[in-house]
C-alpha atoms as a PDB file:
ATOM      1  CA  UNK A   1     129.925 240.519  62.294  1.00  0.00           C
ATOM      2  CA  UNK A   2     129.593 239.968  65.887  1.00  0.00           C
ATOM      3  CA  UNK A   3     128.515 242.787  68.498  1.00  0.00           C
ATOM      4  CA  UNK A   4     128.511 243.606  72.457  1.00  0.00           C
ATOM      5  CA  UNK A   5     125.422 245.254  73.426  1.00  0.00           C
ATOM      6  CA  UNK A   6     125.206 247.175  76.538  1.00  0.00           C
ATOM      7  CA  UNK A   7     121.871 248.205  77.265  1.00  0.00           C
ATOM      8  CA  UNK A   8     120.862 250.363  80.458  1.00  0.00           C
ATOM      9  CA  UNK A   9     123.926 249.315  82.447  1.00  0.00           C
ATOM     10  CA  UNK A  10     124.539 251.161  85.815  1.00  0.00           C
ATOM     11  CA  UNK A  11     127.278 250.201  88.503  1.00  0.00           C
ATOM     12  CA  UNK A  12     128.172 251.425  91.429  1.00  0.00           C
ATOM     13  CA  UNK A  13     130.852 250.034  93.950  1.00  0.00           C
ATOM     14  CA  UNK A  14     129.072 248.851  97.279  1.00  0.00           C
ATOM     15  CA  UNK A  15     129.255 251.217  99.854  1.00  0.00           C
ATOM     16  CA  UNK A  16     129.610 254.459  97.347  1.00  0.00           C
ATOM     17  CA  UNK A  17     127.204 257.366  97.066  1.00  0.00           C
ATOM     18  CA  UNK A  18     128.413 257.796  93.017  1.00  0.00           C
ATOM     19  CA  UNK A  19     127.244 255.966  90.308  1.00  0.00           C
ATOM     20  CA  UNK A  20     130.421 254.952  87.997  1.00  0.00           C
ATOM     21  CA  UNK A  21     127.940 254.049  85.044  1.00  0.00           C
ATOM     22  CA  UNK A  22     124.146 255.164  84.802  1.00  0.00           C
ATOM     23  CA  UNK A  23     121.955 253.819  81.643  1.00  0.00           C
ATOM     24  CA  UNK A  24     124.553 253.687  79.535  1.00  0.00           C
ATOM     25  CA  UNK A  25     123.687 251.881  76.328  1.00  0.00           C
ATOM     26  CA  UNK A  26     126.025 251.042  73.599  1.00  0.00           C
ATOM     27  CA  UNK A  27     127.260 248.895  70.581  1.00  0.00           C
ATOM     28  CA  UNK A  28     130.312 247.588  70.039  1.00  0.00           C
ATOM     29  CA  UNK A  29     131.467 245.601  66.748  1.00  0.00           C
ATOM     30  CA  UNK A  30     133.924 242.879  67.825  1.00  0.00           C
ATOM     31  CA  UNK A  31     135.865 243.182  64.247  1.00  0.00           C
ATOM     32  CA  UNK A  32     137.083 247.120  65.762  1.00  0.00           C
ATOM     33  CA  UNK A  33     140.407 247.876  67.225  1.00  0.00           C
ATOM     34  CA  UNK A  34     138.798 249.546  70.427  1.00  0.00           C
ATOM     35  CA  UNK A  35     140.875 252.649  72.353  1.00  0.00           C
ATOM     36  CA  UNK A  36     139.265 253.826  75.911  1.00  0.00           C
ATOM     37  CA  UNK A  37     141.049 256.570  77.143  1.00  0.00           C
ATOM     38  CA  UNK A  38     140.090 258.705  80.128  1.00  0.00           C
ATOM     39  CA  UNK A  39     141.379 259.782  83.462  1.00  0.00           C
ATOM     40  CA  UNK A  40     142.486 257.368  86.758  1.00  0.00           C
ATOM     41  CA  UNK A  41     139.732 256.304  88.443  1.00  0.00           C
ATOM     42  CA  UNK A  42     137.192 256.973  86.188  1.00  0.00           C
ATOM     43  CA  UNK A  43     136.159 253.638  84.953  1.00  0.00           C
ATOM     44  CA  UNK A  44     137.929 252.004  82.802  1.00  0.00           C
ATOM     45  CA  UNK A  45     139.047 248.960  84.137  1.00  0.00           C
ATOM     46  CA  UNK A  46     135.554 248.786  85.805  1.00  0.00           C
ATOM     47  CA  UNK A  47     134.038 248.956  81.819  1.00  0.00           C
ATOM     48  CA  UNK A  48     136.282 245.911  81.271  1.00  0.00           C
ATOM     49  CA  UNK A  49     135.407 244.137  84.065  1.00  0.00           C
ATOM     50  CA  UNK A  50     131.609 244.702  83.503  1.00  0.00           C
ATOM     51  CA  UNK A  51     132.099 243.303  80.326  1.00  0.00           C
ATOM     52  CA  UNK A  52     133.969 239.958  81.170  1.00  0.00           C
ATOM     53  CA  UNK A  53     131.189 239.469  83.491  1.00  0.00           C
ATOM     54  CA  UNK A  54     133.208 239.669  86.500  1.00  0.00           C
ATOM     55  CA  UNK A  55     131.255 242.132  88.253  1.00  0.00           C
ATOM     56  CA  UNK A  56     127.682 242.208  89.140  1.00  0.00           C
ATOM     57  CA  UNK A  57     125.484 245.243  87.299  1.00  0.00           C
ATOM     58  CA  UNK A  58     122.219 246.354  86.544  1.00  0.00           C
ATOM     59  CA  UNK A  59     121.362 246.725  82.618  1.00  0.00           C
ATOM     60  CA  UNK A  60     122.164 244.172  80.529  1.00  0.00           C
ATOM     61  CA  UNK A  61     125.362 243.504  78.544  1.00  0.00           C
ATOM     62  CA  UNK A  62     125.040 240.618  75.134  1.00  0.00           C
ATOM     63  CA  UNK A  63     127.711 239.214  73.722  1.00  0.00           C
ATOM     64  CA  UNK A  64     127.912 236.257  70.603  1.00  0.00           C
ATOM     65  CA  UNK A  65     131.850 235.920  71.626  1.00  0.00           C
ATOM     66  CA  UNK A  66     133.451 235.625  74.815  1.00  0.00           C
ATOM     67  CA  UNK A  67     135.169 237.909  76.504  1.00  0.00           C
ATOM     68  CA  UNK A  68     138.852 237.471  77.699  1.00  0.00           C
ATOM     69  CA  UNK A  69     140.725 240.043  80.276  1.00  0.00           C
ATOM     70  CA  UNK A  70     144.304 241.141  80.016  1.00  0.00           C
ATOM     71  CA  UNK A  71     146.768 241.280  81.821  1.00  0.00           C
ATOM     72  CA  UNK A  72     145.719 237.443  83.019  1.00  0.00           C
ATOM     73  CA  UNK A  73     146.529 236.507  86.973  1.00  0.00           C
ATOM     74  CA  UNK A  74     149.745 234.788  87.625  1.00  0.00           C
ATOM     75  CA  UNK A  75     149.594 232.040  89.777  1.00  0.00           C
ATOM     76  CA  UNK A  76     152.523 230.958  90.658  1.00  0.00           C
ATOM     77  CA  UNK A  77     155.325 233.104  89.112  1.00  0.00           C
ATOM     78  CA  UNK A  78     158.427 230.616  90.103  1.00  0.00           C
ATOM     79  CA  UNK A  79     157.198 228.405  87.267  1.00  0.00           C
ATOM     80  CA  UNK A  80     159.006 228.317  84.254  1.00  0.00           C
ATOM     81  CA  UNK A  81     157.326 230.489  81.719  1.00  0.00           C
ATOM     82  CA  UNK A  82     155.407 227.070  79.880  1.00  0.00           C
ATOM     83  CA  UNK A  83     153.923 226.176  83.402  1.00  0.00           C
ATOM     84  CA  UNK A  84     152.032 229.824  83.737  1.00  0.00           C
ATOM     85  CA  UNK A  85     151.026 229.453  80.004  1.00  0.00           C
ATOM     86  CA  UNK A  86     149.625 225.913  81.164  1.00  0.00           C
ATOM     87  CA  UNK A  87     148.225 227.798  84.260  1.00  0.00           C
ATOM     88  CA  UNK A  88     146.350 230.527  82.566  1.00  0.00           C
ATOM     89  CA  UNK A  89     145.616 228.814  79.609  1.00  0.00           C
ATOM     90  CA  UNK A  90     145.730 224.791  79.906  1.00  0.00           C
ATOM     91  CA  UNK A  91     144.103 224.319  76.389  1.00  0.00           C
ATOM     92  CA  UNK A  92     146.523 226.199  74.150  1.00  0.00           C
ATOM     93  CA  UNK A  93     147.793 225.339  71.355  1.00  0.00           C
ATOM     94  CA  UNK A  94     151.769 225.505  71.002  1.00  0.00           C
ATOM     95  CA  UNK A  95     152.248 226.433  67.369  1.00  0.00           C
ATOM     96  CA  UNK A  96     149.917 229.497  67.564  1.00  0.00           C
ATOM     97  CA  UNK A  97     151.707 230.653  70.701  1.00  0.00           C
ATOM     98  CA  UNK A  98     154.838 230.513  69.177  1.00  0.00           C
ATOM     99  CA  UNK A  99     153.428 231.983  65.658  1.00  0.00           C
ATOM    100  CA  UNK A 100     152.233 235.010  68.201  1.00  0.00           C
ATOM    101  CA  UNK A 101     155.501 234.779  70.071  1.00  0.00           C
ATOM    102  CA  UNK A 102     157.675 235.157  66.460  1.00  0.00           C
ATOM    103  CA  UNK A 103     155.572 238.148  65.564  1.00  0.00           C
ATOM    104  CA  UNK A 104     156.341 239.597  68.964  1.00  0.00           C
ATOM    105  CA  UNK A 105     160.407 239.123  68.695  1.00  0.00           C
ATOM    106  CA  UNK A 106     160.312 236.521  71.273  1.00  0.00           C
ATOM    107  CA  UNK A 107     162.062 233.291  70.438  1.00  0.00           C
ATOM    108  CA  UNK A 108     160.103 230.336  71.716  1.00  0.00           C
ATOM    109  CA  UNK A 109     163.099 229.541  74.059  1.00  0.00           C
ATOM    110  CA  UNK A 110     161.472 231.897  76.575  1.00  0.00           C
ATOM    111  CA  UNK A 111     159.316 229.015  77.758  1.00  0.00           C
ATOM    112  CA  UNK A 112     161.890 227.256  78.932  1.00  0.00           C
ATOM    113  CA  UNK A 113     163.277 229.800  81.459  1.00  0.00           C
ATOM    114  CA  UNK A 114     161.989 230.912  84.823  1.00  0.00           C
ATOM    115  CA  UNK A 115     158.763 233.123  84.006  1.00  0.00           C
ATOM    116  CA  UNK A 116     159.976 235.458  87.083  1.00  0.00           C
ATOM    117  CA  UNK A 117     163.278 236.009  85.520  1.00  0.00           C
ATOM    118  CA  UNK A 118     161.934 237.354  82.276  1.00  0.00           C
ATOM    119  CA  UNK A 119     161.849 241.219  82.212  1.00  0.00           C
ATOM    120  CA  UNK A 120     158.709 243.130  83.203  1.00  0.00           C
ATOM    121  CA  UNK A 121     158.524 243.268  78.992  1.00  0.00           C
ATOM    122  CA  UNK A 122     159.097 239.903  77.801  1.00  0.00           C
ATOM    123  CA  UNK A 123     156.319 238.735  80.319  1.00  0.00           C
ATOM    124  CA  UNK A 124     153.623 241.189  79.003  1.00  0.00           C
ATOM    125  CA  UNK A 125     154.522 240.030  75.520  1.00  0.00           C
ATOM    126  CA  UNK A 126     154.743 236.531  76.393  1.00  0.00           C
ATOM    127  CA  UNK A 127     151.112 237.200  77.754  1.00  0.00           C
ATOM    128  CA  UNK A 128     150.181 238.819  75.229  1.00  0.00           C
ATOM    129  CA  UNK A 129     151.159 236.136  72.471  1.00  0.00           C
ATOM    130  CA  UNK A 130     149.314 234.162  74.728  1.00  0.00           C
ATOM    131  CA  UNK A 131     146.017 236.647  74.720  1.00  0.00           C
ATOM    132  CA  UNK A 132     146.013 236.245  71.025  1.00  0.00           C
ATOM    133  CA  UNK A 133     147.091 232.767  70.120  1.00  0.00           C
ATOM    134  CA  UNK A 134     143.027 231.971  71.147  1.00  0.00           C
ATOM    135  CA  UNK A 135     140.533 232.413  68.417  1.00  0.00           C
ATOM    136  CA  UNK A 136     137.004 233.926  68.826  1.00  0.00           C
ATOM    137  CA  UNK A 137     137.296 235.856  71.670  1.00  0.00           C
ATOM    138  CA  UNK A 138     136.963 239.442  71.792  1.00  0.00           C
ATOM    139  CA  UNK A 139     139.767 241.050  74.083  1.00  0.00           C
ATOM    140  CA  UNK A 140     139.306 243.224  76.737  1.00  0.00           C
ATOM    141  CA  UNK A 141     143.695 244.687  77.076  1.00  0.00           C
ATOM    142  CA  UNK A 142     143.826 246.651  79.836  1.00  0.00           C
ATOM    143  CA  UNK A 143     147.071 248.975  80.204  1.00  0.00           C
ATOM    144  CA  UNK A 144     149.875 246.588  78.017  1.00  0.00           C
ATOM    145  CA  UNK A 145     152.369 249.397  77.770  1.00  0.00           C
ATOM    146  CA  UNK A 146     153.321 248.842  81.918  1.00  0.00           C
ATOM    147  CA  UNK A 147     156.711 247.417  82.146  1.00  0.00           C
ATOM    148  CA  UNK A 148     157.577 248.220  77.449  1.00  0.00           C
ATOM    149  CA  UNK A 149     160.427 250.171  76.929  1.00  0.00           C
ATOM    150  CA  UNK A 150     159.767 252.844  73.651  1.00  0.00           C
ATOM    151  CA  UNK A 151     161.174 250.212  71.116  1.00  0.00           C
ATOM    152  CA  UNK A 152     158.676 247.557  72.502  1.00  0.00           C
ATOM    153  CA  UNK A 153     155.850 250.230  72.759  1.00  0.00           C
ATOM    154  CA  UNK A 154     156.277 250.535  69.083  1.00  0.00           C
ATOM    155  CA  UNK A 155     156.685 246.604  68.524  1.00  0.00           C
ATOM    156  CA  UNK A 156     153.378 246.009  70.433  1.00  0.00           C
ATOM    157  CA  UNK A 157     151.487 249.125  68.581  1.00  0.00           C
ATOM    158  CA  UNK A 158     152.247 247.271  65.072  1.00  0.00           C
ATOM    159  CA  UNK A 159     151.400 244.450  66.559  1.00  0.00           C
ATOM    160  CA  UNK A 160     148.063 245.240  67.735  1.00  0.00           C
ATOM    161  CA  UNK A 161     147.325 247.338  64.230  1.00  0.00           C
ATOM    162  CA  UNK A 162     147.724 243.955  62.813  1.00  0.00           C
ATOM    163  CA  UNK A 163     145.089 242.111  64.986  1.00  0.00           C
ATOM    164  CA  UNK A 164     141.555 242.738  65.303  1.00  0.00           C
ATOM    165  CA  UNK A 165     138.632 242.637  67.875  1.00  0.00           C
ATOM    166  CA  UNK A 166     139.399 244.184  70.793  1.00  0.00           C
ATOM    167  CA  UNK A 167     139.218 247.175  73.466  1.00  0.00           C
ATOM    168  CA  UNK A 168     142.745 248.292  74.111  1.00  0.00           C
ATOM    169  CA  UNK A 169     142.354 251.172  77.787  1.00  0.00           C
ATOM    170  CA  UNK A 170     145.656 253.511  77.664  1.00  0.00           C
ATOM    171  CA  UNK A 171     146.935 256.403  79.043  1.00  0.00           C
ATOM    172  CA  UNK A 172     149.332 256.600  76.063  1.00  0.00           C
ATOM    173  CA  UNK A 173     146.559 258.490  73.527  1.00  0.00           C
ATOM    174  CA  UNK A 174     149.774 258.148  71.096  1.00  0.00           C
ATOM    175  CA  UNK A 175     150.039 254.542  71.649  1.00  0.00           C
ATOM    176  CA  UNK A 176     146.591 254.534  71.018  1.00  0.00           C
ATOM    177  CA  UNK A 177     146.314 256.042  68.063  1.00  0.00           C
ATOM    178  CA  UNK A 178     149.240 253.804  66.510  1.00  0.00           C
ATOM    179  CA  UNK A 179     146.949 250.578  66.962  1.00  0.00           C
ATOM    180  CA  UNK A 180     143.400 251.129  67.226  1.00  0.00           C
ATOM    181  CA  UNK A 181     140.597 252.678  64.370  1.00  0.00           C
ATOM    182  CA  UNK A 182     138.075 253.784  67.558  1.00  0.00           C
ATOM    183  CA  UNK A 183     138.459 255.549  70.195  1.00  0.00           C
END
């Protein structure tokens, strides 16, 4: 068992008055299926960001695993689909994409088309797959259900129940509670 300690962490965005996080100390086992819930603007994203090590803080945040942030940045979206995957993530491996990809009802054949021309939902599963087709990482998924229809909602929620290790921010609280054991 691997954990994410956050010890004494405190962040505030240059320029504010407001402390978004003060001395907040926690414990996270990377084995849970993480759900962070909570208002806009209240820190959620920030959390995730914090934890990637994107942002500067004060505290301290451990991890034994790496951190990886969803959704990923798209470089150049008039690629076809297998140039972004070789954009975000030039050291994947193509069977356990396309092993994610099955288990997401998306043929492999979605590679091969324009990544731009995919729907807003095939490219967050697509991405997804992607997310997951890396091995010890712990995932930091930050609002998948943009762009799902209800049917793919569902698809992604069994999906996720399935996997393990990572912290999952939604506004959907029933979403939530179809994938995740913490919240």
């Amino acid at each position: 068992m691997s954990v994410i300690e956050i010890s004494n962490l405190t962040f505030a965005y240059e320029g504010s008055y407001d402390a978004i996080f003060e001395n907040v100390s926690l414990r996270l086992d990377t084995d849970w299926r993480l759900g962070l819930v909570g208002r806009n603007g209240r820190g959620k994203t920030t959390l995730l960001r914090l934890l990637q090590g994107a942002l500067p803080c004060g505290g301290a945040v451990r991890s034994t695993v790496p951190c990886d942030y969803f959704p990923f940045p798209i470089p150049d979206p008039c690629k076809d689909a297998i140039g972004v995957v070789e954009d975000v993530q030039p050291d994947y491996e193509y069977w356990r994409l396309a092993r994610e990809l099955y288990r997401l009802a998306l043929s492999d054949e979605i590679l091969y088309r324009p990544f731009r021309s995919l729907s807003g939902g095939e490219q967050m599963r697509l991405l997804l797959a992607l997310l997951f087709a890396r091995e010890n990482r712990f995932l930091l998924i930050d609002e998948p259900t943009n762009h799902l229809d209800t049917e793919a909602r569902a698809l992604v929620a069994d999906y996720l129940k399935s996997k393990r290790g990572f912290l999952l921010v939604s506004h959907d609280r029933a979403f939530l509670d179809g994938c995740v054991d913490h919240i």
